[in-house]
PDB file of N, CA and C in Angstrom:
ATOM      1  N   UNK A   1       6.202 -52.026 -64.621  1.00  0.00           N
ATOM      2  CA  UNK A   1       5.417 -52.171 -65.804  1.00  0.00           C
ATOM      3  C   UNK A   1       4.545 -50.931 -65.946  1.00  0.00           C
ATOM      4  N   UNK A   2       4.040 -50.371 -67.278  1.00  0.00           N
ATOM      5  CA  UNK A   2       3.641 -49.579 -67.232  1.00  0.00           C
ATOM      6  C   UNK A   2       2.404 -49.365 -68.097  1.00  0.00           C
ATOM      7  N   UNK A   3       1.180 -49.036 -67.733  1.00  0.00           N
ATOM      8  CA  UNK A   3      -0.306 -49.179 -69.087  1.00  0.00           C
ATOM      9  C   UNK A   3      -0.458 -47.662 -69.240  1.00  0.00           C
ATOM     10  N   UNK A   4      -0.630 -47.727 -70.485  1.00  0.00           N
ATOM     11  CA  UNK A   4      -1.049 -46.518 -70.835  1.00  0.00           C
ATOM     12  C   UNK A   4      -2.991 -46.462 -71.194  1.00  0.00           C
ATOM     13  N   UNK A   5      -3.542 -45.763 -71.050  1.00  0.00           N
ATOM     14  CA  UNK A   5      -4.974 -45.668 -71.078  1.00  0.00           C
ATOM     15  C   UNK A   5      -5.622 -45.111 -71.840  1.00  0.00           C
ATOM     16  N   UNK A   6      -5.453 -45.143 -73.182  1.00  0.00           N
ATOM     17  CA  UNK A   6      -6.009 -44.261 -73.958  1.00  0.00           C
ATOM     18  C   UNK A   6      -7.417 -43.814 -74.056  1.00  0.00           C
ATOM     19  N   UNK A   7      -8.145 -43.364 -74.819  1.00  0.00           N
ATOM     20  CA  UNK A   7      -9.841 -43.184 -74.749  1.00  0.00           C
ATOM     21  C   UNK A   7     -10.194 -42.904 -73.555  1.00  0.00           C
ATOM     22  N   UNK A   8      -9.550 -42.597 -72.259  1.00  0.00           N
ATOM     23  CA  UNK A   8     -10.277 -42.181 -71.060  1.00  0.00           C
ATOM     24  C   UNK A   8     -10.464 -40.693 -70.493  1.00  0.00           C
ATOM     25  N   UNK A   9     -11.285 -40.180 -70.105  1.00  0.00           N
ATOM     26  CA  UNK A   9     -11.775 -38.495 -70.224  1.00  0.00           C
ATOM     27  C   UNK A   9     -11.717 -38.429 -68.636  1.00  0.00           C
ATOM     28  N   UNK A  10     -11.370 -37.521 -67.814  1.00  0.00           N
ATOM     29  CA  UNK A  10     -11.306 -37.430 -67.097  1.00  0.00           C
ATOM     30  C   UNK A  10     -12.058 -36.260 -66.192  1.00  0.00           C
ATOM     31  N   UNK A  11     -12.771 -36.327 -65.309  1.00  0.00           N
ATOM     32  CA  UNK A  11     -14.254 -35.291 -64.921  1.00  0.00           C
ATOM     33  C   UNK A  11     -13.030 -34.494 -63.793  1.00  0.00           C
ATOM     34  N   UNK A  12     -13.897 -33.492 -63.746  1.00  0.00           N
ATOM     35  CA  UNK A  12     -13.521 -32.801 -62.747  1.00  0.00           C
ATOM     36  C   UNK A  12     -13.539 -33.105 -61.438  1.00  0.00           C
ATOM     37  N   UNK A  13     -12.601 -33.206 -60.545  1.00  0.00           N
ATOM     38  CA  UNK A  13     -13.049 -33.863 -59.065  1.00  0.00           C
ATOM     39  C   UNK A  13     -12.255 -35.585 -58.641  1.00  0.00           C
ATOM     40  N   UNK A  14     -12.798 -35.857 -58.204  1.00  0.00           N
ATOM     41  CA  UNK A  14     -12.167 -37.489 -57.882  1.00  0.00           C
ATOM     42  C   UNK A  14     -12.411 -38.029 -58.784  1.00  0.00           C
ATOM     43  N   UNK A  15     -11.491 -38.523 -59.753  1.00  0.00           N
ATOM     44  CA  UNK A  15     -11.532 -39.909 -60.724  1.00  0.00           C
ATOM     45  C   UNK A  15     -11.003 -41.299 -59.988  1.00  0.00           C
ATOM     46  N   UNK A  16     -11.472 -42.260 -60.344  1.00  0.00           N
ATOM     47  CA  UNK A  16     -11.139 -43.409 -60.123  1.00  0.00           C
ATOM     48  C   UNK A  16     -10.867 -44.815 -61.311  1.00  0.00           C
ATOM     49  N   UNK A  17      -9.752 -45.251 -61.394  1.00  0.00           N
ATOM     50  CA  UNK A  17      -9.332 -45.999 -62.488  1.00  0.00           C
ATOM     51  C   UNK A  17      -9.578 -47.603 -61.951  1.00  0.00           C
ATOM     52  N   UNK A  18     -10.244 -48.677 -62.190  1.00  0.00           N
ATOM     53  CA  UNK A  18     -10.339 -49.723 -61.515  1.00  0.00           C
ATOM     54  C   UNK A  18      -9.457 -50.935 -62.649  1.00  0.00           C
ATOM     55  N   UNK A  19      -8.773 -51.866 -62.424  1.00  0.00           N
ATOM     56  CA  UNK A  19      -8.577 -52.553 -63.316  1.00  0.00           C
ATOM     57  C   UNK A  19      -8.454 -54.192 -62.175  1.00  0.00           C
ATOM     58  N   UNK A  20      -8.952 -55.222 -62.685  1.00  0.00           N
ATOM     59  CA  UNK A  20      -9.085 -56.581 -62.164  1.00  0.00           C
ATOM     60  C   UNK A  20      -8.730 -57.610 -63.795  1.00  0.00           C
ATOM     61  N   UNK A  21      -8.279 -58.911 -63.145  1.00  0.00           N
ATOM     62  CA  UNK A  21      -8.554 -59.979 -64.027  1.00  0.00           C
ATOM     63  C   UNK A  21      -8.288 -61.312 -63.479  1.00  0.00           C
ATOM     64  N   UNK A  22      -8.549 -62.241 -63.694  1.00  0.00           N
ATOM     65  CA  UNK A  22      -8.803 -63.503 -62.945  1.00  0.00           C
ATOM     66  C   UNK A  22      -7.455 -64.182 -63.715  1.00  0.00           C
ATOM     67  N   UNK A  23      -6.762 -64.656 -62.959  1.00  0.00           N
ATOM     68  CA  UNK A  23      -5.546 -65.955 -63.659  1.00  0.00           C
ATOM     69  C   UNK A  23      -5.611 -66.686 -62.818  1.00  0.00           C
ATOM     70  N   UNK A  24      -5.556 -68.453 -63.158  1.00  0.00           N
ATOM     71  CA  UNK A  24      -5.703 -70.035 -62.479  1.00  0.00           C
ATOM     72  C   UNK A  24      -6.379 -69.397 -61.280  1.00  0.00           C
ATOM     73  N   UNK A  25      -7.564 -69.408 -61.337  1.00  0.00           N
ATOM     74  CA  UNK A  25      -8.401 -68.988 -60.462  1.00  0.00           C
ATOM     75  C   UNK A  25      -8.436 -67.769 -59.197  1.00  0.00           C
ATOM     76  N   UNK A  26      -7.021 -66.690 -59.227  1.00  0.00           N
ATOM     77  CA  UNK A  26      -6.947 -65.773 -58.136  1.00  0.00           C
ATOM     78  C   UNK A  26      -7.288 -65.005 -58.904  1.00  0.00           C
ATOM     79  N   UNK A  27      -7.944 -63.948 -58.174  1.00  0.00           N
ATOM     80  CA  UNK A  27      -8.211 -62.388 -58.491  1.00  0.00           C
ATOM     81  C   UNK A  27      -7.209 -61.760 -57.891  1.00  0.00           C
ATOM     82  N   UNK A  28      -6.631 -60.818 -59.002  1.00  0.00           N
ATOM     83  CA  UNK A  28      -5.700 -59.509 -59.084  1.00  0.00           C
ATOM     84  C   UNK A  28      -6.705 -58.201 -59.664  1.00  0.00           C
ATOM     85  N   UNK A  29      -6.404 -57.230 -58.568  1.00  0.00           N
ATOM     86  CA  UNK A  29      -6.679 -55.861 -58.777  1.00  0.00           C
ATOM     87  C   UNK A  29      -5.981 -55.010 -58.381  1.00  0.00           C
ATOM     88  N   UNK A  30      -6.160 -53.975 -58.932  1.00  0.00           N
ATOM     89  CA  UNK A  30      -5.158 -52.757 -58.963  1.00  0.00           C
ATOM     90  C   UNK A  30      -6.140 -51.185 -58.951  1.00  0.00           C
ATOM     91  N   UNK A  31      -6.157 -50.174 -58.187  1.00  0.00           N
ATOM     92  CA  UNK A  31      -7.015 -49.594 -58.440  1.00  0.00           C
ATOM     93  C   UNK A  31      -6.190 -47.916 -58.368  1.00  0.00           C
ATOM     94  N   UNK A  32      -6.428 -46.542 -58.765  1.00  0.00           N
ATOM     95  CA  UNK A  32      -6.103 -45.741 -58.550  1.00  0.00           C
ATOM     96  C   UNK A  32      -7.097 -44.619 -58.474  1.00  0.00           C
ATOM     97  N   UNK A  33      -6.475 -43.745 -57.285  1.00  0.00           N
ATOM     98  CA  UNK A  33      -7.438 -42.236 -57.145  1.00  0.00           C
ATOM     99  C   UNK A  33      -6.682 -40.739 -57.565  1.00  0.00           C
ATOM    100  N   UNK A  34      -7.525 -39.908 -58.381  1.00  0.00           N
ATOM    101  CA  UNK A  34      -6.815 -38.765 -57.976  1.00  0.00           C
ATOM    102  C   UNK A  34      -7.645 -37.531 -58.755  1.00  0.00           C
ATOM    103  N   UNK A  35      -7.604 -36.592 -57.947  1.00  0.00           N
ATOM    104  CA  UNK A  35      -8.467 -35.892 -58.115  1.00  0.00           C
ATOM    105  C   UNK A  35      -8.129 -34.695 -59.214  1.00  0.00           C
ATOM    106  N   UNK A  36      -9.010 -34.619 -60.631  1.00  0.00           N
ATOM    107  CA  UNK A  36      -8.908 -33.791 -61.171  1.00  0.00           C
ATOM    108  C   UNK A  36      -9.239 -32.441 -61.161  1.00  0.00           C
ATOM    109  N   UNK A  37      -8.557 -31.350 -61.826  1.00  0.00           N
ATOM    110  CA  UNK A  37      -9.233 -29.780 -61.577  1.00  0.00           C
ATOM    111  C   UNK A  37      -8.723 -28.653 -62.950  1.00  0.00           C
ATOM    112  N   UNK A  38      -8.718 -29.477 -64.373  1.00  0.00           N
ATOM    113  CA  UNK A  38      -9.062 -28.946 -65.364  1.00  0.00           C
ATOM    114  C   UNK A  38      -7.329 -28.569 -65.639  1.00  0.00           C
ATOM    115  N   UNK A  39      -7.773 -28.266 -66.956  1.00  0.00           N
ATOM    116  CA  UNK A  39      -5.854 -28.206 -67.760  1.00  0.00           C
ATOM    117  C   UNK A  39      -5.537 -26.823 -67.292  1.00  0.00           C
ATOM    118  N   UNK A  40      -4.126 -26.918 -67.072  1.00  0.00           N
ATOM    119  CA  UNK A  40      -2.888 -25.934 -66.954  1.00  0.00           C
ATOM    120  C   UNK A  40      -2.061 -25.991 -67.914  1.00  0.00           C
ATOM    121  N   UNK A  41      -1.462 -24.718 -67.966  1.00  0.00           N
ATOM    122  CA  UNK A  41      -0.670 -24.490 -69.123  1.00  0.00           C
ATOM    123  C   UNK A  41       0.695 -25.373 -68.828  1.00  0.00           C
ATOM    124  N   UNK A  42       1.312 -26.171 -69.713  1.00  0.00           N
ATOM    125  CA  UNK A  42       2.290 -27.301 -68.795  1.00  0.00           C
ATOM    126  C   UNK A  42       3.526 -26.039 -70.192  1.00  0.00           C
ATOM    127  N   UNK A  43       3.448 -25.317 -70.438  1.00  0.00           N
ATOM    128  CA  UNK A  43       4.929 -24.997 -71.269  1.00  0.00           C
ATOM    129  C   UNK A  43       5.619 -24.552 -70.029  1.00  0.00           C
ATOM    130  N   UNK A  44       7.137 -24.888 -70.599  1.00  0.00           N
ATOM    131  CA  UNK A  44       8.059 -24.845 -69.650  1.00  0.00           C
ATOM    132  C   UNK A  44       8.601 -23.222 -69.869  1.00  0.00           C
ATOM    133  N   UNK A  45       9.267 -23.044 -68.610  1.00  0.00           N
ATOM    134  CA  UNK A  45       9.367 -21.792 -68.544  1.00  0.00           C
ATOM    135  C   UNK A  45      11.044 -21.433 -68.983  1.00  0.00           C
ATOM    136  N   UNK A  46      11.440 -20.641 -69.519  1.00  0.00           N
ATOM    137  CA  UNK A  46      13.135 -21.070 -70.075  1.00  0.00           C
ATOM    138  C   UNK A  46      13.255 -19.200 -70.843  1.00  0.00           C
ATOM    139  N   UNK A  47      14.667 -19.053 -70.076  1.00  0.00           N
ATOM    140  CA  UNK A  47      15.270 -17.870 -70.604  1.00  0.00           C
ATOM    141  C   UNK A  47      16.395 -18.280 -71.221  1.00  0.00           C
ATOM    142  N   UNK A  48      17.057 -17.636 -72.294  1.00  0.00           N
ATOM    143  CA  UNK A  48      18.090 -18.053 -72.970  1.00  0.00           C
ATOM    144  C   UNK A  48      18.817 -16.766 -72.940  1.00  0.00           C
ATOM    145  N   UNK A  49      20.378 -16.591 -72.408  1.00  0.00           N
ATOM    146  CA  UNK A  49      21.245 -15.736 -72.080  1.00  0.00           C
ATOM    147  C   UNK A  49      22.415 -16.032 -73.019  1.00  0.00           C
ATOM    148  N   UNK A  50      22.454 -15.131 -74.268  1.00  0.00           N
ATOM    149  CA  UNK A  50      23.122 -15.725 -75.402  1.00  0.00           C
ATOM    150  C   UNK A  50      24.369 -15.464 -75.213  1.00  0.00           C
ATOM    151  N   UNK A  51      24.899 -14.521 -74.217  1.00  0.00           N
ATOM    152  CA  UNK A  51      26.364 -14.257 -73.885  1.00  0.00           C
ATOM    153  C   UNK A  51      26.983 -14.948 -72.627  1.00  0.00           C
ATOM    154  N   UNK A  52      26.410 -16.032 -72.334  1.00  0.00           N
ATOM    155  CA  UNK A  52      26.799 -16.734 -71.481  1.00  0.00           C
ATOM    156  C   UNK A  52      27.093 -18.491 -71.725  1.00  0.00           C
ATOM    157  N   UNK A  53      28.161 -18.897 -71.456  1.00  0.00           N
ATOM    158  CA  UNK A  53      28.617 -20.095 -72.453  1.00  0.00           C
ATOM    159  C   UNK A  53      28.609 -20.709 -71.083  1.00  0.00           C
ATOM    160  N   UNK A  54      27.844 -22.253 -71.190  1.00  0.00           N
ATOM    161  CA  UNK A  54      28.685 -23.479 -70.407  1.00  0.00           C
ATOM    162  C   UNK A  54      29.554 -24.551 -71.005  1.00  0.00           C
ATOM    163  N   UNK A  55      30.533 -24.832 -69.727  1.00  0.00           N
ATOM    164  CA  UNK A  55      31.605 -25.735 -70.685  1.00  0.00           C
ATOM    165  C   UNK A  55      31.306 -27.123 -70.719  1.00  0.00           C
ATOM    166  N   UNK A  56      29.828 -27.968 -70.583  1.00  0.00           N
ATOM    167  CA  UNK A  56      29.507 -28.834 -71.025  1.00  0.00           C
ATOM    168  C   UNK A  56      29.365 -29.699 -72.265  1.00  0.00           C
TER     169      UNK A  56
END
């Protein structure tokens, strides 16, 4: 399963995501760590060699 988190900002350094909720009386939690250190350029890196054909 998968949540997506929108509206959340993330600091520099250790973030921590906590999520809980109570069903027929048990508590379920789920928690995550991971440490942020500011944006990188995510473009992918790609050469295109126009005289070279694959037979895919």
């Amino acid at each position: 399963m998968h949540y997506i988190f929108d509206k959340v900002v993330l600091s520099n350094g250790k973030n921590v995501l906590k999520a809980s909720v109570s069903y027929q009386g048990k508590e379920y939690a789920d928690e995550i760590e991971w440490n942020y250190n500011g944006e990188h350029s995510r473009k992918a890196d790609f050469f295109e060699y126009k005289k070279e054909h694959g037979s895919w």
